[in-house]
Each structure stands twice: as C-alpha cells, then as structure tokens.
N, C-alpha and C. Protein backbone atom coordinates (compact mmCIF):
# COMPACT_ATOMS: atom_id res chain seq x y z
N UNK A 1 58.14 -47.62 6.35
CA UNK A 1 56.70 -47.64 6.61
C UNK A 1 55.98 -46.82 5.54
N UNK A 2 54.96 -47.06 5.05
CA UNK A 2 53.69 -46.61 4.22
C UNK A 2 52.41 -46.66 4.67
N UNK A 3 51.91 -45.69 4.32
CA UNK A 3 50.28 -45.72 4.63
C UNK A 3 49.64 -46.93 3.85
N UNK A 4 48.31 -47.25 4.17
CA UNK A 4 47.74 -48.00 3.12
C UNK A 4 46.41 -48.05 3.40
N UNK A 5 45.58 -48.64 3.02
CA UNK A 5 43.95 -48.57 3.30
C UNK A 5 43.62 -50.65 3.12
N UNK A 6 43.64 -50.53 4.01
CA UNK A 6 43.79 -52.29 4.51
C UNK A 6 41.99 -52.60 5.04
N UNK A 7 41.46 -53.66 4.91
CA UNK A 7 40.12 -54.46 5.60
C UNK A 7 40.21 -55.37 6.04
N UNK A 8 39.86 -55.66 6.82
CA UNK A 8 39.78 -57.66 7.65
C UNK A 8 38.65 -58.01 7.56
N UNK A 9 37.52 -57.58 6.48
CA UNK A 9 36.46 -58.58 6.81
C UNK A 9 35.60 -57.67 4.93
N UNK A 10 35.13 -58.47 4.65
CA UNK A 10 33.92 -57.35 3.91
C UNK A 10 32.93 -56.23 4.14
N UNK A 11 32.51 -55.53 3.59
CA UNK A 11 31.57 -54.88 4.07
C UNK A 11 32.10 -52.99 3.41
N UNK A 12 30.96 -52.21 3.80
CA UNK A 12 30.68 -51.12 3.34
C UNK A 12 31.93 -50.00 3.85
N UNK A 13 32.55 -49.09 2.85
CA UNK A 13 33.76 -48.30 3.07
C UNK A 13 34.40 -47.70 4.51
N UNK A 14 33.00 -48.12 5.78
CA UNK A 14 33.39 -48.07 6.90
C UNK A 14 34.06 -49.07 7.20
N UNK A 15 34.63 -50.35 6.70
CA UNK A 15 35.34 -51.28 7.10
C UNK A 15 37.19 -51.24 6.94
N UNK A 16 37.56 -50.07 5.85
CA UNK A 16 38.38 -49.78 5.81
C UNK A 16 39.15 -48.72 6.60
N UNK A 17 40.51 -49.14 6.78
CA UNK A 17 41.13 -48.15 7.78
C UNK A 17 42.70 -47.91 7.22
N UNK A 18 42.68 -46.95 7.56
CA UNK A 18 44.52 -46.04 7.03
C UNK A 18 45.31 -46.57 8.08
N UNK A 19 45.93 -47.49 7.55
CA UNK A 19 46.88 -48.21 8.63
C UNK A 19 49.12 -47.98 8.16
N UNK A 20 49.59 -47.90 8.70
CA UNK A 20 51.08 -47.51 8.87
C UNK A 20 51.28 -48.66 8.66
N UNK A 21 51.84 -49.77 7.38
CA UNK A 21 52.15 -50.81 7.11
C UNK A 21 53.91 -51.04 6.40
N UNK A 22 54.37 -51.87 6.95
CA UNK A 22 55.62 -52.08 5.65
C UNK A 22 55.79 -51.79 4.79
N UNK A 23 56.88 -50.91 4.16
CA UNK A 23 56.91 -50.85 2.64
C UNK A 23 57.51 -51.92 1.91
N UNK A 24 56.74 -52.32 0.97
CA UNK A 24 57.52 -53.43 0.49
C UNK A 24 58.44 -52.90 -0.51
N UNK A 25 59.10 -54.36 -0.12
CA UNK A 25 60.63 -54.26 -0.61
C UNK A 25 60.21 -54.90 -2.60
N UNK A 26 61.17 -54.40 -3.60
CA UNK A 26 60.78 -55.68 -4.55
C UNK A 26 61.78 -56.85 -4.61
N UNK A 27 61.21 -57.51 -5.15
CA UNK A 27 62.28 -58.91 -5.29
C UNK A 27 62.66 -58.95 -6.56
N UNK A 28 63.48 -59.53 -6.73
CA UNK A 28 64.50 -59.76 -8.48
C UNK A 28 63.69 -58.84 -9.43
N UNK A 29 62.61 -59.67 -9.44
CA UNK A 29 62.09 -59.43 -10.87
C UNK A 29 60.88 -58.58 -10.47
N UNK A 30 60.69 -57.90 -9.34
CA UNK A 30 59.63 -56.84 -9.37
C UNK A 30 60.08 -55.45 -9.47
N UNK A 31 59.42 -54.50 -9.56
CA UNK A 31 59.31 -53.05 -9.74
C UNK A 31 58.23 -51.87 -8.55
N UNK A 32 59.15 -51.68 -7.67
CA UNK A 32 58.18 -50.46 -6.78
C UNK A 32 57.73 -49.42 -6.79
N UNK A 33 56.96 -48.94 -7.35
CA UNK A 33 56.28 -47.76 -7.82
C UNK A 33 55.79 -46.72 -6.38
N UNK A 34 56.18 -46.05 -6.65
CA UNK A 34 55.29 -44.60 -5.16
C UNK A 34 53.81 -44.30 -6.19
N UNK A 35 52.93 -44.05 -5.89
CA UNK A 35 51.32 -44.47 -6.20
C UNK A 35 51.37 -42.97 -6.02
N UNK A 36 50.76 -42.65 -7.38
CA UNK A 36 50.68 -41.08 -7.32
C UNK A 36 49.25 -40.94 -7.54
N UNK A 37 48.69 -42.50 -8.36
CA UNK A 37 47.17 -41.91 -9.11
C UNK A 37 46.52 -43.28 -8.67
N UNK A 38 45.72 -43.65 -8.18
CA UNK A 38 44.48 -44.64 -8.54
C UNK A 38 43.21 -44.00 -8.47
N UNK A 39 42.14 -45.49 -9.17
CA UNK A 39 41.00 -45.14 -9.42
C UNK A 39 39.72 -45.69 -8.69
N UNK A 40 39.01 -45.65 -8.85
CA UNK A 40 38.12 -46.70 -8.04
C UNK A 40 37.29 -47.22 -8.87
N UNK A 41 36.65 -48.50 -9.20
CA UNK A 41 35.69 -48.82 -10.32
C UNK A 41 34.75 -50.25 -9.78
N UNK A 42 34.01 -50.30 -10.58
CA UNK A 42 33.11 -51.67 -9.85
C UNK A 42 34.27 -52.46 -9.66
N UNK A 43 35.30 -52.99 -10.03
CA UNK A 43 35.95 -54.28 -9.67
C UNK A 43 36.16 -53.73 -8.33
N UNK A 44 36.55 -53.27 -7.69
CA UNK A 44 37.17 -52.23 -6.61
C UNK A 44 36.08 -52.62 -5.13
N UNK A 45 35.06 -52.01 -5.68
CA UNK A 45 33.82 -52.17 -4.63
C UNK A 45 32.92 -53.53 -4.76
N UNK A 46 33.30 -54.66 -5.78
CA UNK A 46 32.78 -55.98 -5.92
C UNK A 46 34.07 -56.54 -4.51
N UNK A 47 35.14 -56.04 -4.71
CA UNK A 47 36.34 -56.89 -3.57
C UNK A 47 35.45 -56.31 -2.50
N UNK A 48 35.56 -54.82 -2.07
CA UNK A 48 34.87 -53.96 -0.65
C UNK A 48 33.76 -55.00 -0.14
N UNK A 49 33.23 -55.38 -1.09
CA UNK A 49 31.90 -55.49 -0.59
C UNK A 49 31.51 -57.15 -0.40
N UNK A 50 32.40 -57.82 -1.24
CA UNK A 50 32.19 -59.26 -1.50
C UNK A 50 31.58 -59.50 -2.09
N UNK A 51 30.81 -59.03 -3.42
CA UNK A 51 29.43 -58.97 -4.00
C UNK A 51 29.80 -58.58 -5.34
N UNK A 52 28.95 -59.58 -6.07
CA UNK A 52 28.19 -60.56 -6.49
C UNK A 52 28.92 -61.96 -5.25
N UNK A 53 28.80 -62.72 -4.53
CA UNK A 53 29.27 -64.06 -4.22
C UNK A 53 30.05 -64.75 -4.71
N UNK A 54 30.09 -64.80 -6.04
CA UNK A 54 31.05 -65.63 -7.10
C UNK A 54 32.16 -65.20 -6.69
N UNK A 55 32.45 -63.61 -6.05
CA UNK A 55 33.53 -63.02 -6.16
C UNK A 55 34.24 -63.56 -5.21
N UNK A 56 33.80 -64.07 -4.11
CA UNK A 56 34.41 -64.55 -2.71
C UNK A 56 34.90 -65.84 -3.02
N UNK A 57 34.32 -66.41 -4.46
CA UNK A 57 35.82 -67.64 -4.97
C UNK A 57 37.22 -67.57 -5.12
N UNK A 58 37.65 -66.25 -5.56
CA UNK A 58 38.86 -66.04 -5.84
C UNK A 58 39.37 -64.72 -4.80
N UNK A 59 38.84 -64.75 -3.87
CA UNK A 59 39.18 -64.04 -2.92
C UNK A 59 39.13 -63.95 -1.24
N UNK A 60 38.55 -65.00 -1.31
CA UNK A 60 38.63 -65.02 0.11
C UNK A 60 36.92 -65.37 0.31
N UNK A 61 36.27 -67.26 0.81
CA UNK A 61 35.01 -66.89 0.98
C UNK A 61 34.27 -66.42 2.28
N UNK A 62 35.01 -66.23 3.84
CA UNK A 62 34.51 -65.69 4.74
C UNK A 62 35.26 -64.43 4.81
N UNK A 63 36.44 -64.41 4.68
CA UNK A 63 36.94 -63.10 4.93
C UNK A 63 38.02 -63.09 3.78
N UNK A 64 38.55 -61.67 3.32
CA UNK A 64 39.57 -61.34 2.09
C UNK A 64 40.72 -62.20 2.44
N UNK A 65 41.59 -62.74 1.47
CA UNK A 65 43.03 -63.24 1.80
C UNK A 65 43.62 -62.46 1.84
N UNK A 66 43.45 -61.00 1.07
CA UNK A 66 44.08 -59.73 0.73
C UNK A 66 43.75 -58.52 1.64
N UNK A 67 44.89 -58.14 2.58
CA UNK A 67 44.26 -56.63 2.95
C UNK A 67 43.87 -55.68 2.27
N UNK A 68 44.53 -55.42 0.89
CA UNK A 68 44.79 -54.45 0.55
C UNK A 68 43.75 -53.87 -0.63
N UNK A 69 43.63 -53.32 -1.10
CA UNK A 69 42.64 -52.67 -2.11
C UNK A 69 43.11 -51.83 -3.55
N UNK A 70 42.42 -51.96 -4.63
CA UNK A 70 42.67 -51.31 -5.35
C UNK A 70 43.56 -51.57 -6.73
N UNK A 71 43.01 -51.79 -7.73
CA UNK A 71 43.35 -52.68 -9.12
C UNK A 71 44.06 -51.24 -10.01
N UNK A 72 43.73 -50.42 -10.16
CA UNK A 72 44.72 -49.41 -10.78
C UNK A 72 45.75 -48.34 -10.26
N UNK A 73 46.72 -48.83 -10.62
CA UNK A 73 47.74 -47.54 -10.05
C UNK A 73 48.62 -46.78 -11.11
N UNK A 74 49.13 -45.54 -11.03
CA UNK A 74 49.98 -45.35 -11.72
C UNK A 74 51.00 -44.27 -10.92
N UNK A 75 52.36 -44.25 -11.00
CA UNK A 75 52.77 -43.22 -10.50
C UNK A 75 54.38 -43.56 -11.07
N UNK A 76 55.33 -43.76 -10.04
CA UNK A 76 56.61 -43.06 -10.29
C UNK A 76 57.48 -44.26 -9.75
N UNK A 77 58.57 -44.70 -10.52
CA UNK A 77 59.35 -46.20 -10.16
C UNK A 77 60.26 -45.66 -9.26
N UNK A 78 60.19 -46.28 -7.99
CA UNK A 78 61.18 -46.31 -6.49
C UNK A 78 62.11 -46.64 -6.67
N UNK A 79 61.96 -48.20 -7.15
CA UNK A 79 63.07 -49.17 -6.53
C UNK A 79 62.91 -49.88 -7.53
N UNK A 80 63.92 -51.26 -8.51
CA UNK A 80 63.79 -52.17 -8.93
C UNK A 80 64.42 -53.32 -8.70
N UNK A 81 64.08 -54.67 -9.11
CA UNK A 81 64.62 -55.86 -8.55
C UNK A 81 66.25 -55.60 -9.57
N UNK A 82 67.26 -56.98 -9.43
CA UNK A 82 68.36 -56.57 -9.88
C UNK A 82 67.91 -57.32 -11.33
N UNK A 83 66.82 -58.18 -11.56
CA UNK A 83 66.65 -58.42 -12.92
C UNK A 83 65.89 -57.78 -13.88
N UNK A 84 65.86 -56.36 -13.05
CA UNK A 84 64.43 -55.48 -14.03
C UNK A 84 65.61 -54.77 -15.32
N UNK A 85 64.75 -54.68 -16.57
CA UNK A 85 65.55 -54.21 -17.57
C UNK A 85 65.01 -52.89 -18.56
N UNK A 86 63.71 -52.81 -18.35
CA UNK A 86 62.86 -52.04 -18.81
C UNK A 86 62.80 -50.63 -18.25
N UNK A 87 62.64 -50.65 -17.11
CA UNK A 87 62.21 -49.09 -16.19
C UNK A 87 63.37 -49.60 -14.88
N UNK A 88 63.89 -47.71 -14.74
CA UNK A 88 64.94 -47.59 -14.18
C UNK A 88 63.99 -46.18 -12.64
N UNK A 89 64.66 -45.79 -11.72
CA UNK A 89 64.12 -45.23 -10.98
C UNK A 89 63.52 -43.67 -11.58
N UNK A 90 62.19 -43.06 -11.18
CA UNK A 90 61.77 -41.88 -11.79
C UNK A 90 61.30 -42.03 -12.80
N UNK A 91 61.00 -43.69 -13.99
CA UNK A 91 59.85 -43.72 -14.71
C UNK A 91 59.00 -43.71 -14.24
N UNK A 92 58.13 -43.03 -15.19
CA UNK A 92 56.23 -43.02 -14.73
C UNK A 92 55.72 -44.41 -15.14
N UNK A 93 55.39 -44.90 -14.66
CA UNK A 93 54.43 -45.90 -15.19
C UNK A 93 52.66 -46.22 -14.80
N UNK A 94 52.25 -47.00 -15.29
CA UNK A 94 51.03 -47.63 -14.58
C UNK A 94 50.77 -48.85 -14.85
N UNK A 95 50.08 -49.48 -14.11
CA UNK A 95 49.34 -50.65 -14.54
C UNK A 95 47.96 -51.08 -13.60
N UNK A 96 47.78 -52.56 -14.50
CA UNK A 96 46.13 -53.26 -13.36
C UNK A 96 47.00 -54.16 -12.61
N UNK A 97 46.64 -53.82 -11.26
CA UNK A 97 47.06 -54.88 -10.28
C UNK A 97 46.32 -55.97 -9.92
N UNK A 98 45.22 -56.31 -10.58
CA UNK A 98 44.25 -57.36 -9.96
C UNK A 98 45.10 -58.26 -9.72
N UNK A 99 46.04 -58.47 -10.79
CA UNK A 99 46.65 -60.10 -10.46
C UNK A 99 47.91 -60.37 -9.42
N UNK A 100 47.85 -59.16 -8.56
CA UNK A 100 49.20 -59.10 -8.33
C UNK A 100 48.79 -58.06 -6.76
N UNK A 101 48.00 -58.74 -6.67
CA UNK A 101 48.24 -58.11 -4.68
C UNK A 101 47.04 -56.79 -4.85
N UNK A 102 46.00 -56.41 -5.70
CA UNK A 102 45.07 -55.37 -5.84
C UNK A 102 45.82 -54.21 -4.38
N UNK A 103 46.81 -53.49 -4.81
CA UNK A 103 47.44 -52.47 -3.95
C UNK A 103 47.52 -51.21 -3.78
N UNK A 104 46.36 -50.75 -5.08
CA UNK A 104 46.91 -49.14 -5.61
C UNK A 104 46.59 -48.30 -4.54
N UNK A 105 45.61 -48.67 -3.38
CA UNK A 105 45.57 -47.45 -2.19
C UNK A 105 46.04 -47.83 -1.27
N UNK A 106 47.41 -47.35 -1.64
CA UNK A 106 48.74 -47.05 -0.52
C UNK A 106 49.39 -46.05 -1.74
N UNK A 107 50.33 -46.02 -0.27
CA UNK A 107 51.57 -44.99 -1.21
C UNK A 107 52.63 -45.82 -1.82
N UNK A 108 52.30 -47.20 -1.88
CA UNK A 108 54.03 -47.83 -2.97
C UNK A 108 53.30 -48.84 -2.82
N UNK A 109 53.38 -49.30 -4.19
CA UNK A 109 52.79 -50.93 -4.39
C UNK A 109 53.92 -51.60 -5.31
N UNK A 110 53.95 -52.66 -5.44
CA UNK A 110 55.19 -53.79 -5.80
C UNK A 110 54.42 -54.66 -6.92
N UNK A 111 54.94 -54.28 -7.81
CA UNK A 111 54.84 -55.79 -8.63
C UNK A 111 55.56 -56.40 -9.74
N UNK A 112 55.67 -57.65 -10.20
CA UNK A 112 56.27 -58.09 -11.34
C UNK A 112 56.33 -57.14 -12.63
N UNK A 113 57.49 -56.84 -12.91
CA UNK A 113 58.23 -56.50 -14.21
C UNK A 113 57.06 -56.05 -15.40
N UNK A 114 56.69 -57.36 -15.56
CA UNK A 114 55.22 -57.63 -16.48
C UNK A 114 54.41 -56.67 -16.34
N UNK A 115 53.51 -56.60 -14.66
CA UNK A 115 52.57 -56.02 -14.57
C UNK A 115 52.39 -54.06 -14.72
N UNK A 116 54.02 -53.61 -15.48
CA UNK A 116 53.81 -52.55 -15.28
C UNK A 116 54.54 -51.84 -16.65
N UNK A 117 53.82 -50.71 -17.42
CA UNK A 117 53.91 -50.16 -18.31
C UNK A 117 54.43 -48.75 -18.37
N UNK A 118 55.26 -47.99 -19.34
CA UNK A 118 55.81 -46.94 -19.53
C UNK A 118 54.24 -45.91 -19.79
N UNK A 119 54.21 -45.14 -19.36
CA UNK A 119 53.19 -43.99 -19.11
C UNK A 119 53.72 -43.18 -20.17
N UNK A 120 52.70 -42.92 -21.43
CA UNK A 120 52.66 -42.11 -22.19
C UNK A 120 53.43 -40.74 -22.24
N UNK A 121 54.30 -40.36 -23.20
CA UNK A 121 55.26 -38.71 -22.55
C UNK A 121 54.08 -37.79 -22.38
N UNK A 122 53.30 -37.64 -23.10
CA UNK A 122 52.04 -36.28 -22.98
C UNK A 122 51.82 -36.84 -21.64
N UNK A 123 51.16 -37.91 -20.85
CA UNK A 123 49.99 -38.67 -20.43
C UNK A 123 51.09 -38.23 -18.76
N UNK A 124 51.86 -37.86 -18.77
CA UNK A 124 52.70 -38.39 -17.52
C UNK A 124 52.58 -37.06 -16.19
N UNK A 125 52.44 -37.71 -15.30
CA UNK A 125 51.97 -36.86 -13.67
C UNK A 125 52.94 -35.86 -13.61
C-alpha cells in the first residue's frame, strides 16, 4: 500500500483526497521509483481543474480517466522490470510523467524504462 492524492471528478484542490492505494508493481520494461520530489505547475492545475476545455480531450470529458495527479517526479529506483538495463535499485532519477499515468503525488510511481532519467551527481536528493 501507498499513499496517493487521487480525484473523481474536476474541480478546485478541495476535490482531492490522500487515499491508501496499491503500490504498483512494474512490469518487464518499467522502473518504480519512491517519489522523493514533485512539483506543481500549470499543466498540473489545467488536469485539477479541467481548464482550458480542450484539456478534457485527452483526459477525460465529464470526469478524469486518471485518478492520479502530477507530471514531475524525481526520487529513488525501488524496483525494476526484468528487462530494465539502465538503472538498478537506489538510482536517483527523475522524469515528466504526463505520458505515462501523471503520478508524481504519491509515494512510488511506475513507469516505462524511457520515461526516466539518471539525476545529475551534484543535482541528487
């Protein structure tokens, strides 16, 4: 189990709630990171809010397809699939999750191999 900050509908930061959710597992070719850092930025509060409209094309147009929130993460590699070759457990990394489940507020977000980068030696938590 993991915390996470999940919504069922749009609307203003009262719509979100700290909910006790599954930790996900990764599959082959993903990489699980424990979420040490995200950020918040207009892309962030355009999902919160549903706004501009256009946005509810690729996301859900009455309600989100996505519980989850949050396009930047960076923190510390958990777990990897058995085809990951790059990062091994206790790299730092980060990346943008838009394309890949927007997850960074929780404590462990999952994603493809791809979507995640070696964190600078100075730059690292």
């Amino acid at each position: 189990m993991m915390k996470a900050f999940v919504r069922e509908e749009y609307g203003p930061p009262s719509v979100l709630e700290l909910q006790d959710i599954n930790r996900p597992e990764p599959k082959d070719d993903e990489v699980l990171v424990r979420v040490r850092a995200s950020s918040l930025n207009q892309g962030d509060l355009d999902y919160l809010y549903g706004k501009p409209f256009l946005t509810r094309m690729g996301t859900g147009l009455r309600v989100p397809r996505k519980a989850g929130l949050g396009f930047d993460a960076a923190g510390e590699v958990e777990a990897v699939g058995k085809d990951i070759t790059r990062f091994k457990r206790g790299d730092a990394v980060f990346a943008d999750l838009t394309q890949f489940g927007h997850s960074a507020f929780a404590e462990y977000a999952v994603a493809p191999e791809r979507a995640w980068s070696h964190t600078p030696k100075r730059h690292q938590l």
